[in-house]
Protein backbone atom coordinates (compact mmCIF):
# COMPACT_ATOMS: atom_id res chain seq x y z
CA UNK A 1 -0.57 -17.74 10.81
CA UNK A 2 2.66 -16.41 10.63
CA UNK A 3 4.52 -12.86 10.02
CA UNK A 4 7.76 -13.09 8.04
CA UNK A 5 9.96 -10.15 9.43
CA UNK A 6 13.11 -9.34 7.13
CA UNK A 7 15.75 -6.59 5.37
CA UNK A 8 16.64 -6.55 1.75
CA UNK A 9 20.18 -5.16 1.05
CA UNK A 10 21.57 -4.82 -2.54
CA UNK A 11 25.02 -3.19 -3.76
CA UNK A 12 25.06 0.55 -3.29
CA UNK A 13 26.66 0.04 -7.27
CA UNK A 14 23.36 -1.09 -8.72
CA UNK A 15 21.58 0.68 -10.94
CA UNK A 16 18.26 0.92 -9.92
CA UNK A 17 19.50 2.71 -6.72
CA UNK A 18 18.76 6.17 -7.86
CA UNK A 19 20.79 8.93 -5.62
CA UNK A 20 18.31 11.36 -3.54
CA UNK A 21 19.27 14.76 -4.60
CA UNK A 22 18.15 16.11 -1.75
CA UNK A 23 20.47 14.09 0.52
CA UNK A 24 22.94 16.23 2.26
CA UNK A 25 26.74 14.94 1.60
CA UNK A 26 28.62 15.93 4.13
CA UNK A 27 32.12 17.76 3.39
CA UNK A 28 34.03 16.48 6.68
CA UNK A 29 33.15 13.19 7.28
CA UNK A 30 34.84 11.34 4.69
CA UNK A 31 32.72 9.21 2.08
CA UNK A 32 32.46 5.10 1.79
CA UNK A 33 34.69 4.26 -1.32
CA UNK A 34 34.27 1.23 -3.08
CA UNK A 35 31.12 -1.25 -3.16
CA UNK A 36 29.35 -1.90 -0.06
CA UNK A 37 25.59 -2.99 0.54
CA UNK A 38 22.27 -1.03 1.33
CA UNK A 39 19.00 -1.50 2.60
CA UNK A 40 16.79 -1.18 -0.22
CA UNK A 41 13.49 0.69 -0.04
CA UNK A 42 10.39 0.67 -1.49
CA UNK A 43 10.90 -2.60 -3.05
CA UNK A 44 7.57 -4.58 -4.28
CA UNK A 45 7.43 -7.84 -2.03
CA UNK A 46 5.82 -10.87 -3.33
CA UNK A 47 5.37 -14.40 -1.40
CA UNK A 48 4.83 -17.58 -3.65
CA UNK A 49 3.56 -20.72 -2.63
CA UNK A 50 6.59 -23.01 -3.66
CA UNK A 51 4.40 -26.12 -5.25
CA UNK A 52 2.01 -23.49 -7.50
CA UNK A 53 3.35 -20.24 -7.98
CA UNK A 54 -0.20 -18.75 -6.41
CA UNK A 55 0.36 -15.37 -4.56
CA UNK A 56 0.18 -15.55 -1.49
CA UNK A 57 0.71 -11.54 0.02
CA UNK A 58 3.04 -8.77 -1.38
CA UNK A 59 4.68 -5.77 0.84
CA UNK A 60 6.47 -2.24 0.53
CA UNK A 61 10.00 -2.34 2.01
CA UNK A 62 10.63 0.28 4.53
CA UNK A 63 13.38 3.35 4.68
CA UNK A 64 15.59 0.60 6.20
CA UNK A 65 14.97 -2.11 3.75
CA UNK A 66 12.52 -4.20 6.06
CA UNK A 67 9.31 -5.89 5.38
CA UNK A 68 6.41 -7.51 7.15
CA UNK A 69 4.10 -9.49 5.71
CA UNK A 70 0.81 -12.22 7.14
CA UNK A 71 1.47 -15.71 5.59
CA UNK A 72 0.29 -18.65 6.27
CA UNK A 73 2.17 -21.31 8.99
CA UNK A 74 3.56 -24.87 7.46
CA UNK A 75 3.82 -23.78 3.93
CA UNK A 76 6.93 -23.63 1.43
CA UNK A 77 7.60 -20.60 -0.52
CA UNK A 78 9.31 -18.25 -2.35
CA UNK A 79 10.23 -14.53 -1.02
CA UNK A 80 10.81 -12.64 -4.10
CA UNK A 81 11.98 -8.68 -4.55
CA UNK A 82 11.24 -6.28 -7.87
CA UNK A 83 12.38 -3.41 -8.92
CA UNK A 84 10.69 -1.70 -11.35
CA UNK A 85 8.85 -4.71 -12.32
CA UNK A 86 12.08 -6.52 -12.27
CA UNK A 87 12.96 -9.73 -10.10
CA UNK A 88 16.35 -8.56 -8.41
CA UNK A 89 16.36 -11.16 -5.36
CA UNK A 90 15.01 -14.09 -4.12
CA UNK A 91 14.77 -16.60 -0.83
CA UNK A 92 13.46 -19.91 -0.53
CA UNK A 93 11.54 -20.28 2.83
CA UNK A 94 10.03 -23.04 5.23
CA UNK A 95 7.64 -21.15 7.11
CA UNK A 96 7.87 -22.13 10.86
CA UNK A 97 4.26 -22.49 13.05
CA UNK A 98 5.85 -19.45 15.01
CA UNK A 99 3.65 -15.86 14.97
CA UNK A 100 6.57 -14.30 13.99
CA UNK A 101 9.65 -15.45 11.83
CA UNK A 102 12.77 -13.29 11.09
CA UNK A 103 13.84 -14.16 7.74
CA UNK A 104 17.17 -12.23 8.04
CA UNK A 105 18.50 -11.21 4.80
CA UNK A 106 17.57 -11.04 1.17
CA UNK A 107 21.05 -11.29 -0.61
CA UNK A 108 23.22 -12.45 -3.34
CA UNK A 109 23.71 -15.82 -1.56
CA UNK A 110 19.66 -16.55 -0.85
CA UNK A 111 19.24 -15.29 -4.09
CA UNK A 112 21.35 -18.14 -5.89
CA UNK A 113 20.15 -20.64 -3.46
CA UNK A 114 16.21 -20.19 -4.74
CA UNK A 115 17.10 -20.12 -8.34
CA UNK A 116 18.61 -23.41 -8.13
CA UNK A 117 15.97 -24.59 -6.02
CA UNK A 118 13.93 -23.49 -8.80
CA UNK A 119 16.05 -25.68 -11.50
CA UNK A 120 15.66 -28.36 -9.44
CA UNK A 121 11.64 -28.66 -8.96
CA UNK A 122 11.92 -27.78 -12.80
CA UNK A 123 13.89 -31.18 -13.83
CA UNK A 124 12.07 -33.07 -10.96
CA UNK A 125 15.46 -33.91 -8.85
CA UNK A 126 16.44 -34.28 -5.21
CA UNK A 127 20.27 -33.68 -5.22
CA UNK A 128 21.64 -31.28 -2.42
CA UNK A 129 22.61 -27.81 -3.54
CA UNK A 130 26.25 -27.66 -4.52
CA UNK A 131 28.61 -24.90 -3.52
CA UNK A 132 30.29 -24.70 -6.74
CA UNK A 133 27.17 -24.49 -8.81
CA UNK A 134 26.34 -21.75 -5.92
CA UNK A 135 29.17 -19.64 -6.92
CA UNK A 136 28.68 -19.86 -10.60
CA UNK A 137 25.58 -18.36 -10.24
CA UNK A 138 26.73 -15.23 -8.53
CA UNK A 139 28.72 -13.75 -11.41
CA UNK A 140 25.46 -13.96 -13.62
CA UNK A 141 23.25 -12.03 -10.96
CA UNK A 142 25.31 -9.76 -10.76
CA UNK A 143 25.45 -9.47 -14.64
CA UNK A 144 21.79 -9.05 -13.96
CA UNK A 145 22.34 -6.31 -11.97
CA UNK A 146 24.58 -4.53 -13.45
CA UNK A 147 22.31 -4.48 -16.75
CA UNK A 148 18.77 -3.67 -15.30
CA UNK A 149 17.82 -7.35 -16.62
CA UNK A 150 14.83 -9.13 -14.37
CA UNK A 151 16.49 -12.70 -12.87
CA UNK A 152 13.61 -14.51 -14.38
CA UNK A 153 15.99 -15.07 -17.43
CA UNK A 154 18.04 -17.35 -15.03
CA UNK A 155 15.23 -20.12 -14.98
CA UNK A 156 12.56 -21.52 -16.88
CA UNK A 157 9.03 -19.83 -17.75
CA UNK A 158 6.28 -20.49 -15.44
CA UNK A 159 4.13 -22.66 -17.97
CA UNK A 160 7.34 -24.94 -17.77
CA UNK A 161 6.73 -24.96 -14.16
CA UNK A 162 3.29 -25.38 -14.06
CA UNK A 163 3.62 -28.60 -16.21
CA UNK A 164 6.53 -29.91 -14.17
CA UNK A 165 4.23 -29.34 -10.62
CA UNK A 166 1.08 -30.98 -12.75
CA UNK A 167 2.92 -34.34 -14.11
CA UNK A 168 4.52 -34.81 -10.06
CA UNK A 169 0.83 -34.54 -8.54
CA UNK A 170 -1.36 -36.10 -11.24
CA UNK A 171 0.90 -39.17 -13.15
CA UNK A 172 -2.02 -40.09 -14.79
CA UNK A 173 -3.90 -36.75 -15.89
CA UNK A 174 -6.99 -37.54 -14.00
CA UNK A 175 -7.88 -33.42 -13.07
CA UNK A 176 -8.68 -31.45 -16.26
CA UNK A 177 -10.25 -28.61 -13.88
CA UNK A 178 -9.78 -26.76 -10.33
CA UNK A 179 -11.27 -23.39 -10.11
CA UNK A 180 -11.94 -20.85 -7.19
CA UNK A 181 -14.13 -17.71 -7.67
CA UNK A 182 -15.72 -15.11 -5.41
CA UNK A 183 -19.24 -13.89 -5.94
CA UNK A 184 -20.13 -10.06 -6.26
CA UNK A 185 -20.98 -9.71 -2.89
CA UNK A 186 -18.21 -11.46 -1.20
CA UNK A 187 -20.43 -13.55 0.95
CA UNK A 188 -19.72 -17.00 -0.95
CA UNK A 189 -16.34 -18.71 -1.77
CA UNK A 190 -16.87 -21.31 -4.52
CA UNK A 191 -14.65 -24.59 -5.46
CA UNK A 192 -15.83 -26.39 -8.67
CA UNK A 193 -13.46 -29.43 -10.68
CA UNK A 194 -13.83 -31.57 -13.33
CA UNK A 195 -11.92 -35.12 -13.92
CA UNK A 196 -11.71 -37.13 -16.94
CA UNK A 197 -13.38 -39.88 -15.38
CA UNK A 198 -15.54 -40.84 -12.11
CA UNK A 199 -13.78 -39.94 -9.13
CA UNK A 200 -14.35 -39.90 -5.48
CA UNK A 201 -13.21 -36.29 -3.89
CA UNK A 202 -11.62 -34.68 -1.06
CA UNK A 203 -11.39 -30.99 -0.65
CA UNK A 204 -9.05 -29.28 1.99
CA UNK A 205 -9.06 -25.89 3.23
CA UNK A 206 -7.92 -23.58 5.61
CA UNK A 207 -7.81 -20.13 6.11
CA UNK A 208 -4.00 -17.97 7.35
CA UNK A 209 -5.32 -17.86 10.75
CA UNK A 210 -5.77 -21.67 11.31
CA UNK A 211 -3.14 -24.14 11.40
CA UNK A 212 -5.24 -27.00 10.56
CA UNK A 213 -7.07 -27.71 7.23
CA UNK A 214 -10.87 -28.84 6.98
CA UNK A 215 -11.47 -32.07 5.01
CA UNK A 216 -14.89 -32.05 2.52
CA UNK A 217 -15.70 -35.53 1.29
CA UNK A 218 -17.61 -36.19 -1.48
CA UNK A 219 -17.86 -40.20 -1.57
CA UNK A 220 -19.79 -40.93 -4.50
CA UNK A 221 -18.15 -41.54 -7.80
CA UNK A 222 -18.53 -38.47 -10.66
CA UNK A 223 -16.98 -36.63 -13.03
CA UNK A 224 -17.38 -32.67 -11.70
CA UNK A 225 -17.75 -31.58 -8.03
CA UNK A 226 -18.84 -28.62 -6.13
CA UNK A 227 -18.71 -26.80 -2.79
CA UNK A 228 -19.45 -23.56 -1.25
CA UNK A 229 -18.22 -22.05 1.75
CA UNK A 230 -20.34 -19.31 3.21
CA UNK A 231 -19.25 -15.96 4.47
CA UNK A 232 -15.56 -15.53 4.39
CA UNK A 233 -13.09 -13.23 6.27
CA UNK A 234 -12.55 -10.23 4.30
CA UNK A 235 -9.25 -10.32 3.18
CA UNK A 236 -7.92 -13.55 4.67
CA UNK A 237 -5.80 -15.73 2.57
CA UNK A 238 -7.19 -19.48 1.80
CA UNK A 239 -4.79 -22.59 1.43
CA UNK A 240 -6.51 -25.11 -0.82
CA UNK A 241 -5.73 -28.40 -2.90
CA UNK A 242 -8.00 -31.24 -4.03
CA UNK A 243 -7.54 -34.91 -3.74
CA UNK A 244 -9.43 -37.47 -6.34
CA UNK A 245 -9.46 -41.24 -6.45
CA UNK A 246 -10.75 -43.49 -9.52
CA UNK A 247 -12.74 -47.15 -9.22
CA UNK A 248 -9.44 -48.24 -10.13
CA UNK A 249 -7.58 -46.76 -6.81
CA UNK A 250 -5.24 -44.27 -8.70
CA UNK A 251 -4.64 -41.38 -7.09
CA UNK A 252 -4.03 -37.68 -8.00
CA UNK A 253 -3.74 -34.21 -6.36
CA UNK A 254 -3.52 -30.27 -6.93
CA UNK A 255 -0.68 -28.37 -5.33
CA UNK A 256 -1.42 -26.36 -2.22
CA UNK A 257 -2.82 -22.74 -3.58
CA UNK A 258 -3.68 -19.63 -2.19
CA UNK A 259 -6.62 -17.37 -2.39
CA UNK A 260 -7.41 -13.82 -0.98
CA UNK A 261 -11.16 -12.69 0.14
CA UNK A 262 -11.52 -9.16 -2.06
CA UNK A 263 -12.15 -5.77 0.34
CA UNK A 264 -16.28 -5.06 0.28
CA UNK A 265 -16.46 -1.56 -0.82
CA UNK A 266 -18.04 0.05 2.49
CA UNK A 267 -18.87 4.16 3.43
CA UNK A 268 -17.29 4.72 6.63
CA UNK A 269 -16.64 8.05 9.22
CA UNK A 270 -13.78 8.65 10.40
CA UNK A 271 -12.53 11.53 12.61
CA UNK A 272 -8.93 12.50 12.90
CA UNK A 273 -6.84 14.48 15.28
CA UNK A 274 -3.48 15.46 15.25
CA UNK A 275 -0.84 18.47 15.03
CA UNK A 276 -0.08 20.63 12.58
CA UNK A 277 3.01 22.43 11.73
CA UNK A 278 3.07 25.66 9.30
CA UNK A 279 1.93 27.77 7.24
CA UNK A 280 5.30 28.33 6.39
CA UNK A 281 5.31 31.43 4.11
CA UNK A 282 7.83 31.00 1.88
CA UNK A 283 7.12 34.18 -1.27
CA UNK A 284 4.54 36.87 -1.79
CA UNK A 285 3.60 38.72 -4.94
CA UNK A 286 0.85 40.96 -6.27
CA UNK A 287 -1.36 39.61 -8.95
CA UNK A 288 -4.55 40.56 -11.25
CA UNK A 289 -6.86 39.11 -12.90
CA UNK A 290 -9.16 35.85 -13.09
CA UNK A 291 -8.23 32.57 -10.97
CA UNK A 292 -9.77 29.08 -11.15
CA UNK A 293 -9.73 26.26 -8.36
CA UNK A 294 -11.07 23.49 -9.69
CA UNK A 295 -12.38 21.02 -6.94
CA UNK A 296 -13.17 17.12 -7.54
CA UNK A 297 -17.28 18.30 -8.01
CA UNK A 298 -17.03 22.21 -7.91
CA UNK A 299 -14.84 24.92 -9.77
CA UNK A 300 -14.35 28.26 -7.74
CA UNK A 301 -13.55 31.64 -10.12
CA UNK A 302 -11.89 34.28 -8.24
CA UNK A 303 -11.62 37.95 -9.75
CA UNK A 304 -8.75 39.21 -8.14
CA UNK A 305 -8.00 42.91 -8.11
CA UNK A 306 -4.37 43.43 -6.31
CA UNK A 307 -4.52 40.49 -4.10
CA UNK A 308 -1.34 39.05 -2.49
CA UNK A 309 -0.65 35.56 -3.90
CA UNK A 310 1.67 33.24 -1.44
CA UNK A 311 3.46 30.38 -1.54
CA UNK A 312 3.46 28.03 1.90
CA UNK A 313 3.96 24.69 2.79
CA UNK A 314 2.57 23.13 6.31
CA UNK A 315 2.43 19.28 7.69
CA UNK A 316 -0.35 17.23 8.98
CA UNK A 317 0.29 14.30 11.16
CA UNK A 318 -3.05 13.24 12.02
CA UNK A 319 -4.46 9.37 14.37
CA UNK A 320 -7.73 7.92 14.42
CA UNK A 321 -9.57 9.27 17.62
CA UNK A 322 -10.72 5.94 17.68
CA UNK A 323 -8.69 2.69 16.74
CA UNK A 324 -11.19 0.43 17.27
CA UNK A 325 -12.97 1.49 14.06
CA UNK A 326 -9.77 1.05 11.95
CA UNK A 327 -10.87 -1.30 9.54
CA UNK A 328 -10.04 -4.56 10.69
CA UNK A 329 -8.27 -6.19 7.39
CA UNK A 330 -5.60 -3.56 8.20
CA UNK A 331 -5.75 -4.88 11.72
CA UNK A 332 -5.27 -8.01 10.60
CA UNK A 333 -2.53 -7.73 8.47
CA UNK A 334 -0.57 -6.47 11.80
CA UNK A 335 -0.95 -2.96 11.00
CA UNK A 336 -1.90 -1.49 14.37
CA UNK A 337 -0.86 1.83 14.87
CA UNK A 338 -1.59 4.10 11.25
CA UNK A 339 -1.12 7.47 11.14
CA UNK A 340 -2.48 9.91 7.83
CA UNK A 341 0.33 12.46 6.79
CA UNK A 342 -0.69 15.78 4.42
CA UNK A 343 2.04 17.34 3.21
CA UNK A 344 1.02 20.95 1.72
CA UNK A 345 4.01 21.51 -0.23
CA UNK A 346 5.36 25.10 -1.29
CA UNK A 347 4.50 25.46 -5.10
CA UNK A 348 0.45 26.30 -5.17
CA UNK A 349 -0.71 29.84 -3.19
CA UNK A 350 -2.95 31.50 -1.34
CA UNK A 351 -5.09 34.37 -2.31
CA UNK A 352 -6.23 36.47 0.41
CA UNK A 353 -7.74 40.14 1.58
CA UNK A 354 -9.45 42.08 4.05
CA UNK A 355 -12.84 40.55 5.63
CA UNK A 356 -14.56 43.69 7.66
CA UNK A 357 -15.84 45.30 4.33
CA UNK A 358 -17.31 42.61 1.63
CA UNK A 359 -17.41 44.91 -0.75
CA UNK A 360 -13.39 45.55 -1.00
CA UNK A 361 -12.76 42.25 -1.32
CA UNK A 362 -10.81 40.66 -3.69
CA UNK A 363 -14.01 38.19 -4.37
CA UNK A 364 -17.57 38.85 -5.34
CA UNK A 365 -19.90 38.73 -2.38
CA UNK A 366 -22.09 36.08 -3.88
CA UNK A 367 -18.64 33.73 -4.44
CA UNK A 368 -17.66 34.29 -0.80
CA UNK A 369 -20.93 33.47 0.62
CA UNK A 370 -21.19 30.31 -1.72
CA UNK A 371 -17.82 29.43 -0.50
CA UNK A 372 -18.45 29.48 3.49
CA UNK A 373 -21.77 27.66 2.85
CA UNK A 374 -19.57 24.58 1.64
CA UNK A 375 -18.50 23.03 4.95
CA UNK A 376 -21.21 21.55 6.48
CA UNK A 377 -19.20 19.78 9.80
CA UNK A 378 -17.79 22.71 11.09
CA UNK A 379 -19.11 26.41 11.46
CA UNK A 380 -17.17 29.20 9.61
CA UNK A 381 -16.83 32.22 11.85
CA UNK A 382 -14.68 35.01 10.61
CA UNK A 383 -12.57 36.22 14.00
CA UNK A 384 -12.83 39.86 14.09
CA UNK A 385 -9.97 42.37 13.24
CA UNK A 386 -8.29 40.02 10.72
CA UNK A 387 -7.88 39.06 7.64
CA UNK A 388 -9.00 36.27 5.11
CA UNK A 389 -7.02 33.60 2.67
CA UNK A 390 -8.85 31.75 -0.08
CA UNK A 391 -6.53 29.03 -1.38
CA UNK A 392 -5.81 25.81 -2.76
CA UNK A 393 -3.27 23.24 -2.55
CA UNK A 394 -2.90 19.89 -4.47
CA UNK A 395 -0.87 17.77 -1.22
CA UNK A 396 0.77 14.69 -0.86
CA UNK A 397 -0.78 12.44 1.53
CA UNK A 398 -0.27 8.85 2.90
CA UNK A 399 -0.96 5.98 5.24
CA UNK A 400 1.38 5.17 7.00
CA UNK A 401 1.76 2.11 9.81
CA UNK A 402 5.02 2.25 12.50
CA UNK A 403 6.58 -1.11 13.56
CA UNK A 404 9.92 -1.18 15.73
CA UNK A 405 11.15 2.14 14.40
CA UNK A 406 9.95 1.22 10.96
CA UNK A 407 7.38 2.65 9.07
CA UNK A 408 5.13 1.36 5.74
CA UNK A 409 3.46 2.76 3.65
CA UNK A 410 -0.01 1.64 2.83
CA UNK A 411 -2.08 4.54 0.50
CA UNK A 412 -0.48 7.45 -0.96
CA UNK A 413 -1.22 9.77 -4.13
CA UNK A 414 1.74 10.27 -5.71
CA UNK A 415 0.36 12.27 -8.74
CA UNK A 416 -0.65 15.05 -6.63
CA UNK A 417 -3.80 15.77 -8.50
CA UNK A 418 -5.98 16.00 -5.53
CA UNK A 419 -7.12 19.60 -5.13
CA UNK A 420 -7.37 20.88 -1.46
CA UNK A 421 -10.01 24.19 -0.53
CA UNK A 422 -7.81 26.06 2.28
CA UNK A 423 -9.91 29.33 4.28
CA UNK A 424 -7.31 30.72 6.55
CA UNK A 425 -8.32 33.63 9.01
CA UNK A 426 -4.96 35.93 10.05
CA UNK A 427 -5.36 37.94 13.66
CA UNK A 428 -4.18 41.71 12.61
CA UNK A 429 -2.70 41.86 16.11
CA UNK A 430 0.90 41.91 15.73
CA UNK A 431 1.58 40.85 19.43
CA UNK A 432 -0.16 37.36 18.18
CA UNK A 433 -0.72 36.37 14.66
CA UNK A 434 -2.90 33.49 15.58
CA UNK A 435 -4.13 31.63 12.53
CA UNK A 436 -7.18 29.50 12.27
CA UNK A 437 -7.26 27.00 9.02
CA UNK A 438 -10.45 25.40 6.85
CA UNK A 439 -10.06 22.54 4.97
CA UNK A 440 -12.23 21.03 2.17
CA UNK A 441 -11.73 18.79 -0.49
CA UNK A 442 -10.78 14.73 -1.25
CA UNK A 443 -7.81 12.73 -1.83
CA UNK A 444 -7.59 10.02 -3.78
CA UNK A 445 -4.75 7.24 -2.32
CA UNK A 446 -3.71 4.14 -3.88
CA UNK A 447 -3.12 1.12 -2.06
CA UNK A 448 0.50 -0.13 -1.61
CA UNK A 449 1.64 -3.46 -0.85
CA UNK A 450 -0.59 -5.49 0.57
CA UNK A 451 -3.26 -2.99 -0.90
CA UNK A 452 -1.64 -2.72 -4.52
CA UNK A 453 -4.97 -3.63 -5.53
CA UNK A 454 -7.24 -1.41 -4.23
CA UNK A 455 -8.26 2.23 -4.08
CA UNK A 456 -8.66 4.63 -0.99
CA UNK A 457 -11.17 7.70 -1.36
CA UNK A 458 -11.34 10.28 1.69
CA UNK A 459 -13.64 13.46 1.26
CA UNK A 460 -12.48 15.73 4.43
CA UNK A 461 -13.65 18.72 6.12
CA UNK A 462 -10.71 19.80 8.42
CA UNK A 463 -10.42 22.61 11.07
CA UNK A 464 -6.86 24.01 12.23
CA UNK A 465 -6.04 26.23 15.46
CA UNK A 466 -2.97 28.03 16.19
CA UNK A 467 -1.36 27.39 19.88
CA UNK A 468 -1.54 30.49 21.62
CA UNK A 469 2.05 31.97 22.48
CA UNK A 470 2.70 33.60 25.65
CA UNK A 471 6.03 35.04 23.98
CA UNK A 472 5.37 38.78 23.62
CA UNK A 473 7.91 38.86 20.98
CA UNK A 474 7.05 38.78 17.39
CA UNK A 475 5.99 35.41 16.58
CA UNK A 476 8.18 33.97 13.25
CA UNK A 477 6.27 32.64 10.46
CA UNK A 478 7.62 29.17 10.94
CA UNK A 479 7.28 28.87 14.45
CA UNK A 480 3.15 28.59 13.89
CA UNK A 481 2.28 24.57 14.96
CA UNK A 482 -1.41 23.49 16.30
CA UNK A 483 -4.06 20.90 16.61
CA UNK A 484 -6.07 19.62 13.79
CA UNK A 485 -9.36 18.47 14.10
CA UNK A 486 -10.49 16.62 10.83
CA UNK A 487 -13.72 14.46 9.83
CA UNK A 488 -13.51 12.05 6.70
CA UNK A 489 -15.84 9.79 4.60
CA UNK A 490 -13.90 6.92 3.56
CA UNK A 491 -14.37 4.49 1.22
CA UNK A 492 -12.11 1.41 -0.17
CA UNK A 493 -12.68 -0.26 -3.29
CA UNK A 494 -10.58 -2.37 -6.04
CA UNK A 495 -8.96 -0.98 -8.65
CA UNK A 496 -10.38 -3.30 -11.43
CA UNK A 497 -12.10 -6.51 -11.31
CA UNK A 498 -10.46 -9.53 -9.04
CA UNK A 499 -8.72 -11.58 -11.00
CA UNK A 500 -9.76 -15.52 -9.84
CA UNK A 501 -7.08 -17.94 -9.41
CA UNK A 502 -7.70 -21.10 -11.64
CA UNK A 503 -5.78 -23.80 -12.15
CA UNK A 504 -6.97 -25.67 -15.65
CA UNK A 505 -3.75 -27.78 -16.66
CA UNK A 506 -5.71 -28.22 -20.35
């Protein structure tokens, strides 16, 4: 197998970059006039194989524009880039038998070098690429471009390539059928075909990680063939393509194609440590009256009677105390070293009042006790001489995998729908306001790139301490930082049924 390392840059003039707000624009160092070219990030990357069109992997881009994807050594194929759901660059690519392969950039010039590739396998020809019909293509990408249009529109439809790729194989029409399916437990891979008349057969195979494919041999002379290949690699990629010969000696052949094993739905424990930075308190009010948090399985009602509601925002950047139970299609996918980020950000509150006397708090006693009673990993213990915080946050987590200063994402919940259970316990001694943090609650992620497909559920019990200070002065509010300590359930599982490849030229 082979990993294809590479950078995407685009014109800083195109319009699907969209300007951070946020960025800060500095007002002494003067600004880049003109057109110039940026690293684009998260772009969706797909690899075709270059005789089917079968997908091989996708990516995310990074912050810097890079991408690295698992492919398998040997092949032909095509690096595409979308936007949007729009094709905005392309490469053409002989994969070398090297574990890793810098692909350098996706550009303008690659781009117009794989679409007439493209024409070319379309109308069946061998002719060198030209330079001139290289730079009449770059005006009309850019046209592209410049009016959000996809750069499909610069070549053919895909059933007009499928028909091309079928007539150069099989001359003579001799395979009506090739299909590959998966059953539901992911323990069998099955081939089945059908030709138009007896036919001696010959499957290949190989998985990414091998560089050599198996031969299957089916001698006798029929009309439909079989074969089953018993517990695959979860998640490893399958090169594939059939050869049949008649009584008469004619030959015909599939393209090469490309399946991928589906992820087994699994229940797995994980424990996470890390550091935490915040509670930042960032406003206080007063309110009254009657507030709801509404958990994934439970809805809390809180009768508030001059509580202080606050605003905060904190950071999580937790590891997996143990990396050997990472599960090993990330692994595999050369995804070593992943890191889960919760962001609390600074629009949802905390409610919060004095513990010592039940009876003056802002909560009725029964709520409060059923509320303590919910985390079953870690014991609640109320420090004395403080003060409590019942509160909720809806955060933005991720995955999130480092390479070479680089970093992609793999699960994220971008809706921010996730509700997270925070009790927070405040020291009253103003010569240390140590803080000590509960979590409860479960996010929902969904997979990117390589994990488009797929859908990752963590229910967490977390437990945060403050670092002691030895600084007698006041401690500030955003100064607070500590370790986290957090146990999950995790589970994986596909986002709707897999979709089998199947190639059925009739």
């Amino acid at each position: 197998m082979t990993y294809l390392k590479g950078t995407i840059y685009v014109s800083n003039t195109a319009p699907f970059i969209k300007k951070n707000p946020w960025d800060y624009i500095s007002s002494i160092t003067s600004q880049i006039e003109g057109e110039s070219t940026i690293p684009l990030s998260d772009a969706d990357i797909k690899v075709f194989m270059g005789g089917s069109s079968d997908l091989i992997c996708r990516g995310l881009s990074s912050d810097e524009g890079e991408f690295y994807l698992r492919v398998p050594s040997g092949i032909n194929c095509f690096i595409e880039v979308y936007m949007n759901q729009k094709l905005i660059l392309i490469k053409h690519l002989q994969v070398s038998e090297k574990r890793e392969m810098k692909v350098g950039s996706l550009d303008i010039e690659s781009t117009a070098e794989a679409i007439l590739l493209k024409k070319k396998l379309l109308i069946n020809q061998d002719q060198p690429l030209s330079p001139v019909l290289l730079e009449k293509l770059y005006p009309q990408i850019e046209y592209c471009w410049k009016n959000g249009i996809s750069l499909h529109k610069l070549y053919d439809t895909q059933d007009n390539h499928d028909q091309i790729v079928i007539s150069k194989h099989d001359p003579f029409q001799l395979i009506t059928s090739f299909n590959i399916e998966i059953d539901e437990g992911n323990e069998n891979l099955f081939w089945s075909w059908a030709t138009r008349e007896p036919c001696q057969a010959r499957l290949f195979y190989r998985s990414f990680r091998s560089r050599h494919y198996r031969q299957v041999e089916f001698p006798e002379y029929k009309k439909r063939g079989f074969h089953n290949l018993s517990s695959p690699q979860e998640f490893e990629g399958y090169v594939y393509y059939l050869e049949v010969q008649t009584q008469k000696g004619f030959l015909a052949l599939t393209p090469p194609r490309c399946f991928r094993i589906p992820i087994k739905p699994r229940l797995a424990r994980h424990r996470f440590v890390g550091r935490q930075e915040g509670p930042v308190v960032t406003t206080r009010n007063v309110t009254h009256g009657k507030k709801t948090i509404q958990l994934s399985d439970l809805k809390i009602d809180l009768l508030l009677k001059g509580a202080i509601e606050k605003s905060f925002e904190s950071e999580m950047n937790l590891e997996f105390v143990k990396k050997i139970k990472i599960p090993r299609f990330i692994l595999r996918e050369g995804f070593h070293e992943l890191e889960l980020n919760i962001y609390f950000p600074q629009d949802h509150s905390f409610l919060w009042g004095p513990i010592e006397t039940p009876e003056e708090l802002s909560i009725d006693s029964q709520t409060w006790e059923k509320i303590k009673k919910l985390w079953a990993k870690f014991q609640i213990s109320a420090p004395s001489n403080s003060v409590v915080e019942i509160g909720y946050s809806k955060p933005f987590s991720e995955i999130i995998s480092y390479r070479n200063r680089s970093h992609y994402r793999l699960f994220s919940n971008m809706d921010l729908s996730d509700t997270i259970l925070i009790l927070s316990y405040r020291s009253l001694d103003t010569l240390n306001l140590d803080c000590m943090q509960f979590f409860l609650g479960q996010l929902n992620l969904q997979g990117e790139g390589q994990f488009s497909d797929y859908h990752l559920q963590l229910k967490l019990e977390g437990r945060f301490f403050e670092e002691k200070s030895n600084d007698l002065i006041i401690q500030s509010s955003r100064d607070i930082y500590g370790q986290i300590d957090l146990d999950a359930d995790m589970v994986i599982t596909a986002n709707s049924y897999h979709q089998l490849n199947s190639f059925n030229p009739y």
